[in-house]
N, C-alpha and C. Protein backbone atom coordinates (compact mmCIF):
# COMPACT_ATOMS: atom_id res chain seq x y z
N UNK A 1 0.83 -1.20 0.00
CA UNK A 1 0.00 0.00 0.00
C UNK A 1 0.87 1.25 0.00
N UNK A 2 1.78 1.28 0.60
CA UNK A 2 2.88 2.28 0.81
C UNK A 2 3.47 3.00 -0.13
N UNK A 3 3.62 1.82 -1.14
CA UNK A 3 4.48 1.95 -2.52
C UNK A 3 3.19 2.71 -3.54
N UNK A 4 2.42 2.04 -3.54
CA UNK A 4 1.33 2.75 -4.17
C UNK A 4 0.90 4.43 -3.80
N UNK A 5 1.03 4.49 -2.65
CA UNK A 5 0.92 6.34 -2.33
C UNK A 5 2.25 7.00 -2.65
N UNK A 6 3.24 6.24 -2.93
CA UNK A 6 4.55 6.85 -3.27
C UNK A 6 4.49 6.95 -4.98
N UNK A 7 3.58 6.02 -5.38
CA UNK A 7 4.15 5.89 -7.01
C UNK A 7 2.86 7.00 -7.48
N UNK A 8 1.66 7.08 -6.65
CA UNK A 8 0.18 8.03 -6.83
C UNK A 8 1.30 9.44 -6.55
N UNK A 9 2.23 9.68 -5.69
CA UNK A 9 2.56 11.13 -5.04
C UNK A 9 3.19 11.69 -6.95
N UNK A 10 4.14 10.81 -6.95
CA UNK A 10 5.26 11.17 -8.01
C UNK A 10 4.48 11.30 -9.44
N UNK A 11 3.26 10.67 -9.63
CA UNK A 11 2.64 10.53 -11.16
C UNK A 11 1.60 11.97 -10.95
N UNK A 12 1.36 12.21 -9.88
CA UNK A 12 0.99 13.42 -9.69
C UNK A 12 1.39 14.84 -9.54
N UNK A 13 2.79 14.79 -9.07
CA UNK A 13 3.69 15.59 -9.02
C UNK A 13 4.42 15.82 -10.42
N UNK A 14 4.23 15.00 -11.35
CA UNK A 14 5.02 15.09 -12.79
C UNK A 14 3.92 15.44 -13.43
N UNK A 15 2.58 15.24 -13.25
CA UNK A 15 1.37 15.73 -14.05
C UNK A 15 1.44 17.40 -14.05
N UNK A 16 1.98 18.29 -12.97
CA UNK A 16 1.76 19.71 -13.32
C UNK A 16 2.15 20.63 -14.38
N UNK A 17 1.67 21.39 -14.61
CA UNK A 17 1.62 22.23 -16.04
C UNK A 17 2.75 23.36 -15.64
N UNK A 18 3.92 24.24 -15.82
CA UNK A 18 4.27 25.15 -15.10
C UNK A 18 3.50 25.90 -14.65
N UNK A 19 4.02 26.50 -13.66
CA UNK A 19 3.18 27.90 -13.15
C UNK A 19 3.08 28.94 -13.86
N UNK A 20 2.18 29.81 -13.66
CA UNK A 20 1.83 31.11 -14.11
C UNK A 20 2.09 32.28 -13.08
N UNK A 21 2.83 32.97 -13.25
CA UNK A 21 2.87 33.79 -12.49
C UNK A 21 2.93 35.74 -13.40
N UNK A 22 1.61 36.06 -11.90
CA UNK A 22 0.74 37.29 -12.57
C UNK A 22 0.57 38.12 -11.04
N UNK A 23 -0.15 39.52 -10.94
CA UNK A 23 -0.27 40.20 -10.20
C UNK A 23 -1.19 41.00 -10.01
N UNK A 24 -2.30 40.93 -9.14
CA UNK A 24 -3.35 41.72 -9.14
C UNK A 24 -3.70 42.88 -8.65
N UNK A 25 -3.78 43.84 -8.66
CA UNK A 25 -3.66 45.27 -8.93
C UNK A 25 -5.12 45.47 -8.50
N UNK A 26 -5.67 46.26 -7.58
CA UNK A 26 -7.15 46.33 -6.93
C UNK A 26 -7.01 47.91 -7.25
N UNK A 27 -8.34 48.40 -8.22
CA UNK A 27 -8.54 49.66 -8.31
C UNK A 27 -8.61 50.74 -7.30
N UNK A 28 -8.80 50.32 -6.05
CA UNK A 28 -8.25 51.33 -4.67
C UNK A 28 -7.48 51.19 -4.04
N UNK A 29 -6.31 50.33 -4.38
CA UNK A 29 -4.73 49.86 -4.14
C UNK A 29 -4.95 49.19 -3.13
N UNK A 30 -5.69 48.20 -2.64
CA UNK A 30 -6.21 47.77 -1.00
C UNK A 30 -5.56 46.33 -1.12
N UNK A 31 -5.36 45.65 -2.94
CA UNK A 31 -4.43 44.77 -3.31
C UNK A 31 -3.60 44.42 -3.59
N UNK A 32 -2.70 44.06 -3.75
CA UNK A 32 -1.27 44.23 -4.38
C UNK A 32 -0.42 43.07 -4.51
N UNK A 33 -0.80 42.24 -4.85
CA UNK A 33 -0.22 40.74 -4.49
C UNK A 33 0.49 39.94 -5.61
N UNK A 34 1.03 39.26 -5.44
CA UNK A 34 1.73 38.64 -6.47
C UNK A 34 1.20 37.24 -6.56
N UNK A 35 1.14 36.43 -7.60
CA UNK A 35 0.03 35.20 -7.36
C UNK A 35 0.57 34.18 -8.25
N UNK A 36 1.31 33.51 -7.97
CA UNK A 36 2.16 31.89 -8.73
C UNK A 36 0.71 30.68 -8.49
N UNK A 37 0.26 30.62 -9.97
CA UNK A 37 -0.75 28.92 -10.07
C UNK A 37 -0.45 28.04 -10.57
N UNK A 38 -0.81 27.19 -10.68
CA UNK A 38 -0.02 25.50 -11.30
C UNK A 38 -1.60 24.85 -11.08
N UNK A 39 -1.92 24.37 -12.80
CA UNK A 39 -2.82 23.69 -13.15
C UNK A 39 -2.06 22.19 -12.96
N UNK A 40 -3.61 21.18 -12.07
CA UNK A 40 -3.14 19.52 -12.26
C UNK A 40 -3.52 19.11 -13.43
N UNK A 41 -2.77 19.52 -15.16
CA UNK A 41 -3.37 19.05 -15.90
C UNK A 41 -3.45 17.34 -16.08
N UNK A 42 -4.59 16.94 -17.04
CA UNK A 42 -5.45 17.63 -17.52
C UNK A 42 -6.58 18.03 -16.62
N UNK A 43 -6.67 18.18 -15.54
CA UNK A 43 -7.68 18.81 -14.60
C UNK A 43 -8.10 20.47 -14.89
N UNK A 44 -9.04 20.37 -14.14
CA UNK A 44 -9.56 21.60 -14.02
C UNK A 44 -9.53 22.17 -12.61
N UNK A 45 -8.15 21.75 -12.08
CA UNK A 45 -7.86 22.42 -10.64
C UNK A 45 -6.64 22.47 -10.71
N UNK A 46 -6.78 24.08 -10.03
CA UNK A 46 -5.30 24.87 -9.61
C UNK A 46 -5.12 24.79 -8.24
N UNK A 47 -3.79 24.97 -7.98
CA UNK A 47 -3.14 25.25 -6.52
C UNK A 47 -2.13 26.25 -6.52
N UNK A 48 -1.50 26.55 -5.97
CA UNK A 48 -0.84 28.17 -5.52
C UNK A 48 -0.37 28.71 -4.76
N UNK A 49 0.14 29.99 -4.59
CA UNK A 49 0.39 30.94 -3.38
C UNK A 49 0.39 32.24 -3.91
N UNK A 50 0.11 33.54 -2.89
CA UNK A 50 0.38 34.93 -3.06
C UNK A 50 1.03 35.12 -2.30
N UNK A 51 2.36 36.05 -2.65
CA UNK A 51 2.62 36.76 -1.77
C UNK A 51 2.11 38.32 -1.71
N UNK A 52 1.90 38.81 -0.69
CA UNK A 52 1.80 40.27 -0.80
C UNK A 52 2.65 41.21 0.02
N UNK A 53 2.53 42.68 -0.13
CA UNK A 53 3.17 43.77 0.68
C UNK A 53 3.09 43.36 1.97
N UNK A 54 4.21 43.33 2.90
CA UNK A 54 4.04 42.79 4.29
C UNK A 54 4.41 41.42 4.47
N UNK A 55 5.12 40.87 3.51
CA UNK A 55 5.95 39.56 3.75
C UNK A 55 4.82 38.54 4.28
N UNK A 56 3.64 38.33 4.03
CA UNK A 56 2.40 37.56 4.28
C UNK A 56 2.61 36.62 2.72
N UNK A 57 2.46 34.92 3.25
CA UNK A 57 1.97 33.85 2.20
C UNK A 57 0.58 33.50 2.31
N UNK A 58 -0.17 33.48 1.33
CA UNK A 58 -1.59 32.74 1.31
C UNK A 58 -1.52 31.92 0.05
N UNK A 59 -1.89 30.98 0.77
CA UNK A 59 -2.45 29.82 -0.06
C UNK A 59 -3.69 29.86 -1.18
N UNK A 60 -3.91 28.97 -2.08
CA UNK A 60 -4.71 29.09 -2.92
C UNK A 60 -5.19 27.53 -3.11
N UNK A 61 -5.98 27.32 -3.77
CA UNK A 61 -6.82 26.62 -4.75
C UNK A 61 -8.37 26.70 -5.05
N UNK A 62 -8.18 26.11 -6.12
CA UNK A 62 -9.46 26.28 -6.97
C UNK A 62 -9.92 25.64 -8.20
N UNK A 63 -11.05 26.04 -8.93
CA UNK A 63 -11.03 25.30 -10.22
C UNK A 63 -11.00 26.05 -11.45
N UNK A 64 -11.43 25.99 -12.64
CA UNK A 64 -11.61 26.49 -13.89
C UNK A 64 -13.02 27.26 -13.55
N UNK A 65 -13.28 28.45 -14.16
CA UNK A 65 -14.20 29.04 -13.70
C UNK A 65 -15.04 30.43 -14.36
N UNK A 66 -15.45 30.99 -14.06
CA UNK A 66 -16.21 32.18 -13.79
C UNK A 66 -17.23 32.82 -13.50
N UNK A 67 -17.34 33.90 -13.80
CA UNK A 67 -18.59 34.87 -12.98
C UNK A 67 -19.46 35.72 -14.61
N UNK A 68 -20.15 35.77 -14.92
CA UNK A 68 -20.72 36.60 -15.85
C UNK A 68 -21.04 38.07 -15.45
N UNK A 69 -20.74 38.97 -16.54
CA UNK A 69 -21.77 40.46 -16.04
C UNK A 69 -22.61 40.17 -15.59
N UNK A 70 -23.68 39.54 -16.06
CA UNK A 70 -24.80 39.71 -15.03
C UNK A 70 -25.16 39.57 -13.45
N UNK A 71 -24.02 38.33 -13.71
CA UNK A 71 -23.96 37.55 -12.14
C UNK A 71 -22.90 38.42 -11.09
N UNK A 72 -21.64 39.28 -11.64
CA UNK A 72 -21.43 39.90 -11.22
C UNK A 72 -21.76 41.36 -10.41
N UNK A 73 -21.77 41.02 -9.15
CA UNK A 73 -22.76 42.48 -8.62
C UNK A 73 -21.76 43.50 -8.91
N UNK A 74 -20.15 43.59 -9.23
CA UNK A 74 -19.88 44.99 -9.60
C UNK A 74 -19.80 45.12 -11.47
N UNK A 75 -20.36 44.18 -12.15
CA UNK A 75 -20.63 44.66 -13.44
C UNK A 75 -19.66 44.22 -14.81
N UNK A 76 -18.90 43.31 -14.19
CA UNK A 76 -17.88 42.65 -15.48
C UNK A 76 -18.05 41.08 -15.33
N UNK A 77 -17.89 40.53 -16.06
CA UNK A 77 -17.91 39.05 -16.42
C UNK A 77 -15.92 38.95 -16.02
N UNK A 78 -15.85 37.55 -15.76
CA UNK A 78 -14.14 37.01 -15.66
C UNK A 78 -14.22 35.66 -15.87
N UNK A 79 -13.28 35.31 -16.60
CA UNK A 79 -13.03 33.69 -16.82
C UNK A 79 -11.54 33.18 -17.07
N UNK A 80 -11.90 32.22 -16.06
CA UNK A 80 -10.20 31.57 -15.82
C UNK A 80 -10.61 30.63 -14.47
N UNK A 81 -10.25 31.07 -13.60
CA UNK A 81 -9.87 30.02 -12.29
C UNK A 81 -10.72 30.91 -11.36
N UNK A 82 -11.52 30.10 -10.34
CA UNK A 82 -12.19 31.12 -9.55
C UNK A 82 -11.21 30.13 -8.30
N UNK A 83 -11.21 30.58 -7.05
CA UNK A 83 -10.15 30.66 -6.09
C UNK A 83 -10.54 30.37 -4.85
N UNK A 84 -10.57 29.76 -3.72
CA UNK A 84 -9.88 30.40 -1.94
C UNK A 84 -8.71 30.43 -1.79
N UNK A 85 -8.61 31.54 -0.76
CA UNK A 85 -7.29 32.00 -0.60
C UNK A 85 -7.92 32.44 1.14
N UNK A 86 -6.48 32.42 1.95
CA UNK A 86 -6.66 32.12 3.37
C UNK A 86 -5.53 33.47 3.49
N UNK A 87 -6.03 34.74 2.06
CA UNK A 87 -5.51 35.68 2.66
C UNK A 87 -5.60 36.35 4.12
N UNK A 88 -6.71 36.55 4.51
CA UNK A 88 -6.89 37.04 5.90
C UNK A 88 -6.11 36.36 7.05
N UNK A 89 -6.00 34.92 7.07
CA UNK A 89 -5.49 34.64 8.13
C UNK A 89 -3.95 34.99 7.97
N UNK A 90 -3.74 34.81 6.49
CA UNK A 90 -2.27 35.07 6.61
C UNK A 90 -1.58 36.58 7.01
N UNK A 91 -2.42 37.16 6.30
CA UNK A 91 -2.57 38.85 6.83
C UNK A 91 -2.49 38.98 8.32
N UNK A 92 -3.49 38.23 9.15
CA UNK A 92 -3.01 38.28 10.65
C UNK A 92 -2.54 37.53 11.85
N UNK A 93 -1.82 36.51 10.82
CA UNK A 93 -1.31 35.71 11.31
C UNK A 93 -1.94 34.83 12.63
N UNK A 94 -3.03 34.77 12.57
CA UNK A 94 -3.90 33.94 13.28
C UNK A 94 -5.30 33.55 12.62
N UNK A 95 -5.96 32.60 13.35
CA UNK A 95 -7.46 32.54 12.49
C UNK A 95 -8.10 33.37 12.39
N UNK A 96 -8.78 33.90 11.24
CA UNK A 96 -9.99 35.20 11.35
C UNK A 96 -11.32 34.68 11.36
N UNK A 97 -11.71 33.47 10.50
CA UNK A 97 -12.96 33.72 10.07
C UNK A 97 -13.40 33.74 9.05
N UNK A 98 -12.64 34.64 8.33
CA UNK A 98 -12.69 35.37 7.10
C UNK A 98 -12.65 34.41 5.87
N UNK A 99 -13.55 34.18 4.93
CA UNK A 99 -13.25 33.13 3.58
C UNK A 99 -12.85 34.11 2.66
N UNK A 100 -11.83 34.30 1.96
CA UNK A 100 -12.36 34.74 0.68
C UNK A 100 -12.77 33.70 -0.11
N UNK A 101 -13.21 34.75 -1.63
CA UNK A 101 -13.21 33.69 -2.70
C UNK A 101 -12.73 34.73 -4.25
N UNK A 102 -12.53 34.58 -4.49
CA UNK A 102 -11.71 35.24 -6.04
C UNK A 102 -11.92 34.34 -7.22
N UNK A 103 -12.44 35.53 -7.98
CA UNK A 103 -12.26 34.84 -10.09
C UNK A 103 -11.24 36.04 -10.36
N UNK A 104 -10.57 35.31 -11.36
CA UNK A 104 -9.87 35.85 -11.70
C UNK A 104 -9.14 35.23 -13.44
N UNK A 105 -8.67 36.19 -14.08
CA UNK A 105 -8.51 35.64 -15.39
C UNK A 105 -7.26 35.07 -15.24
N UNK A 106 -6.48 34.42 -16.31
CA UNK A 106 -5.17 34.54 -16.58
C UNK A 106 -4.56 35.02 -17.73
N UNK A 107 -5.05 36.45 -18.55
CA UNK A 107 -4.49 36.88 -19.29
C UNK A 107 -3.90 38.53 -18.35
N UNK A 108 -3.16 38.98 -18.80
CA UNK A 108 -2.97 40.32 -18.13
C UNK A 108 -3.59 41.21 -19.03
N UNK A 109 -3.97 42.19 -18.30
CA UNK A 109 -4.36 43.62 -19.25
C UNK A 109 -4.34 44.92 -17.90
N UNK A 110 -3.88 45.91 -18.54
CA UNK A 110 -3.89 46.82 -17.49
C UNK A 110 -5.02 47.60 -18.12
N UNK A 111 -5.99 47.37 -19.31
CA UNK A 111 -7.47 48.23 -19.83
C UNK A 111 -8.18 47.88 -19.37
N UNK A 112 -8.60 46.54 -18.75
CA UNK A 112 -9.74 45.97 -18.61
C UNK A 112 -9.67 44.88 -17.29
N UNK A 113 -10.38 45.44 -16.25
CA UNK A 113 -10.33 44.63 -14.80
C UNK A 113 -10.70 42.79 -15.32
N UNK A 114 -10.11 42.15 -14.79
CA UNK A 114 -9.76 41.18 -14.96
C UNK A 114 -9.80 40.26 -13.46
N UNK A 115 -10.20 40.52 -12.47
CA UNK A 115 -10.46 39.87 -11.10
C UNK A 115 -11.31 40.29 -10.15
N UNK A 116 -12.12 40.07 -9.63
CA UNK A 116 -13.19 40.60 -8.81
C UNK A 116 -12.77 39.16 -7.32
N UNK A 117 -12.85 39.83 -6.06
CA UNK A 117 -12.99 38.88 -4.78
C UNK A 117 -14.20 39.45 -3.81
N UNK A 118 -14.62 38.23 -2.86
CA UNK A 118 -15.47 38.37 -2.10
C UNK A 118 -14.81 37.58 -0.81
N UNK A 119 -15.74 37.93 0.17
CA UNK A 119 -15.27 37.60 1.44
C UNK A 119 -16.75 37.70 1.99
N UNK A 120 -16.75 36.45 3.00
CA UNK A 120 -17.71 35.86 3.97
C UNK A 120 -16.94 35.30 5.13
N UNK A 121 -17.71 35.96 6.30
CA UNK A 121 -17.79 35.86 7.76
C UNK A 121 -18.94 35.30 8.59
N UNK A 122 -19.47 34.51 8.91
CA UNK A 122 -20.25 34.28 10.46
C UNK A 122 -21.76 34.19 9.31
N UNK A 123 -21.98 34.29 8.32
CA UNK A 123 -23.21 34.26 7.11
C UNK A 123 -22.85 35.43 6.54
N UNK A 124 -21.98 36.47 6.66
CA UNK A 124 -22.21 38.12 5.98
C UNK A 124 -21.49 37.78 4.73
N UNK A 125 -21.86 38.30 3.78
CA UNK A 125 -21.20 38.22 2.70
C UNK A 125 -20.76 40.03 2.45
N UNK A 126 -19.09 40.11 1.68
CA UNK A 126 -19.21 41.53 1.25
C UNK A 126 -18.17 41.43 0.30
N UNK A 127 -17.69 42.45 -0.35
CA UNK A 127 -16.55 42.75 -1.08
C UNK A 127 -16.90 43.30 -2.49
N UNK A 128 -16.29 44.42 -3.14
CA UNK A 128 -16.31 44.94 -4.01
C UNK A 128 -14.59 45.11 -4.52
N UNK A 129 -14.00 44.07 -4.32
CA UNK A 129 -12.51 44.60 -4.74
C UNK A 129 -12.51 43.83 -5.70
N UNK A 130 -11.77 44.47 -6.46
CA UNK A 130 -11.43 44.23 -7.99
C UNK A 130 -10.41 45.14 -8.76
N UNK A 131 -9.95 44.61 -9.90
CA UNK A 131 -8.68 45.21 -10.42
C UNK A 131 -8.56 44.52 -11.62
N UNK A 132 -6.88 44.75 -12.11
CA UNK A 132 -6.62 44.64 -13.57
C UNK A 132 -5.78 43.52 -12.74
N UNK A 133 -5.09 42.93 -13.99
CA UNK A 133 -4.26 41.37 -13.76
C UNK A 133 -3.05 41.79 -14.18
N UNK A 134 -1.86 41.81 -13.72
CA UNK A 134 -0.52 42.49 -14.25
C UNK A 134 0.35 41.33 -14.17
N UNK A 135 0.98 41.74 -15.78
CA UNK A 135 2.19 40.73 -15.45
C UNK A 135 3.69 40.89 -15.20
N UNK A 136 3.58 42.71 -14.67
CA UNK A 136 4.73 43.02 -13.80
C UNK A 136 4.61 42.85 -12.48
N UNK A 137 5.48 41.49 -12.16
CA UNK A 137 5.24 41.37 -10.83
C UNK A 137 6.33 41.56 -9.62
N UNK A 138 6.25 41.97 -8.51
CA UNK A 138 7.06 42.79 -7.56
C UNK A 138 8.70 42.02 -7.86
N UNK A 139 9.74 42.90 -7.81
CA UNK A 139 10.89 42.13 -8.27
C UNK A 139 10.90 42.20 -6.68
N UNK A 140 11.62 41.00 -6.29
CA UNK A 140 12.37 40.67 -4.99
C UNK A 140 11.32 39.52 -4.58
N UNK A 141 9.76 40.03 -4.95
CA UNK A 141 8.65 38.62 -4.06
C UNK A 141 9.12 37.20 -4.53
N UNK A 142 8.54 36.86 -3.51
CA UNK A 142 8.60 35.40 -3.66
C UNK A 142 8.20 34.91 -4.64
C-alpha cells in the first residue's frame, strides 16, 4: 500500500503544467499581491500561493471558472480560475474567520479589470474589490 501512495505522489507531481505567475492590482490599491498557479493538468484544478506587501503567504486553490456580467454584482464578467485564498489569516497571522473567494482571469491587461474577490464571515457576505491582472510582478517577491 505504501508503494502505491509513493508511485500516486510522483505521477501526480510530474502531471503539473508550469506555473503562471501574474499580479493583481485592486482599483483602490487595497491589493497588491503577487500570485504563482499550477494547473493539475489535464484537470480543471489549480493550486498556488500569493505573496503580498508585508511579507504575508496565502495559499490558494481552486477550479476552472467564472462569474458573468450579469452575475457579477460589480458589473464585469471574468473567466479563468475562480479561487480560496486564506488571505486574511495570513494577513493576521492567526485565524480570522474570514473566507475569501476570487475569479480571476489569466491573461494580463492593465485596460480591462480582470479579477473581482469576495469575502464571507459568520453568514455576511461583502466585497467589491477588484482590479486589472498584471504581469509586472514585484521584483524581490517570492
Amino acid at each position: 500500500m505504501r508503494n502505491v501512495v509513493v508511485i500516486t505522489l510522483l505521477v501526480l507531481g510530474c502531471s503539473f503544467a508550469s506555473a503562471q505567475t501574474f499580479r493583481l492590482v485592486s482599483v483602490d490599491g487595497s491589493k497588491d499581491c503577487n500570485f504563482v498557479l499550477t494547473q493539475l493538468t489535464p484537470y480543471a484544478v489549480w493550486e498556488g500561493y500569493s505573496t503580498c506587501p508585508g511579507a504575508y503567504i496565502s495559499t490558494l486553490i481552486g477550479v476552472s471558472g467564472g462569474i458573468t456580467k450579469k452575475g457579477n454584482p460589480v458589473g464585469f464578467g471574468v473567466k479563468g480560475v475562480v479561487l480560496a485564498d486564506n488571505v486574511a489569516d495570513a494577513q493576521m497571522g492567526t485565524y480570522t474567520g474570514v473566507q475569501w473567494c476570487m475569479v480571476t482571469n489569466l491573461v494580463c491587461s492593465d485596460k480591462k479589470y480582470g479579477w473581482v474577490a469576495f469575502a464571507g464571515m459568520s453568514g455576511l457576505l461583502w466585497g467589491d474589490n477588484y482590479g486589472y491582472v498584471s504581469c509586472d510582478v514585484h521584483v524581490g517577491s517570492r
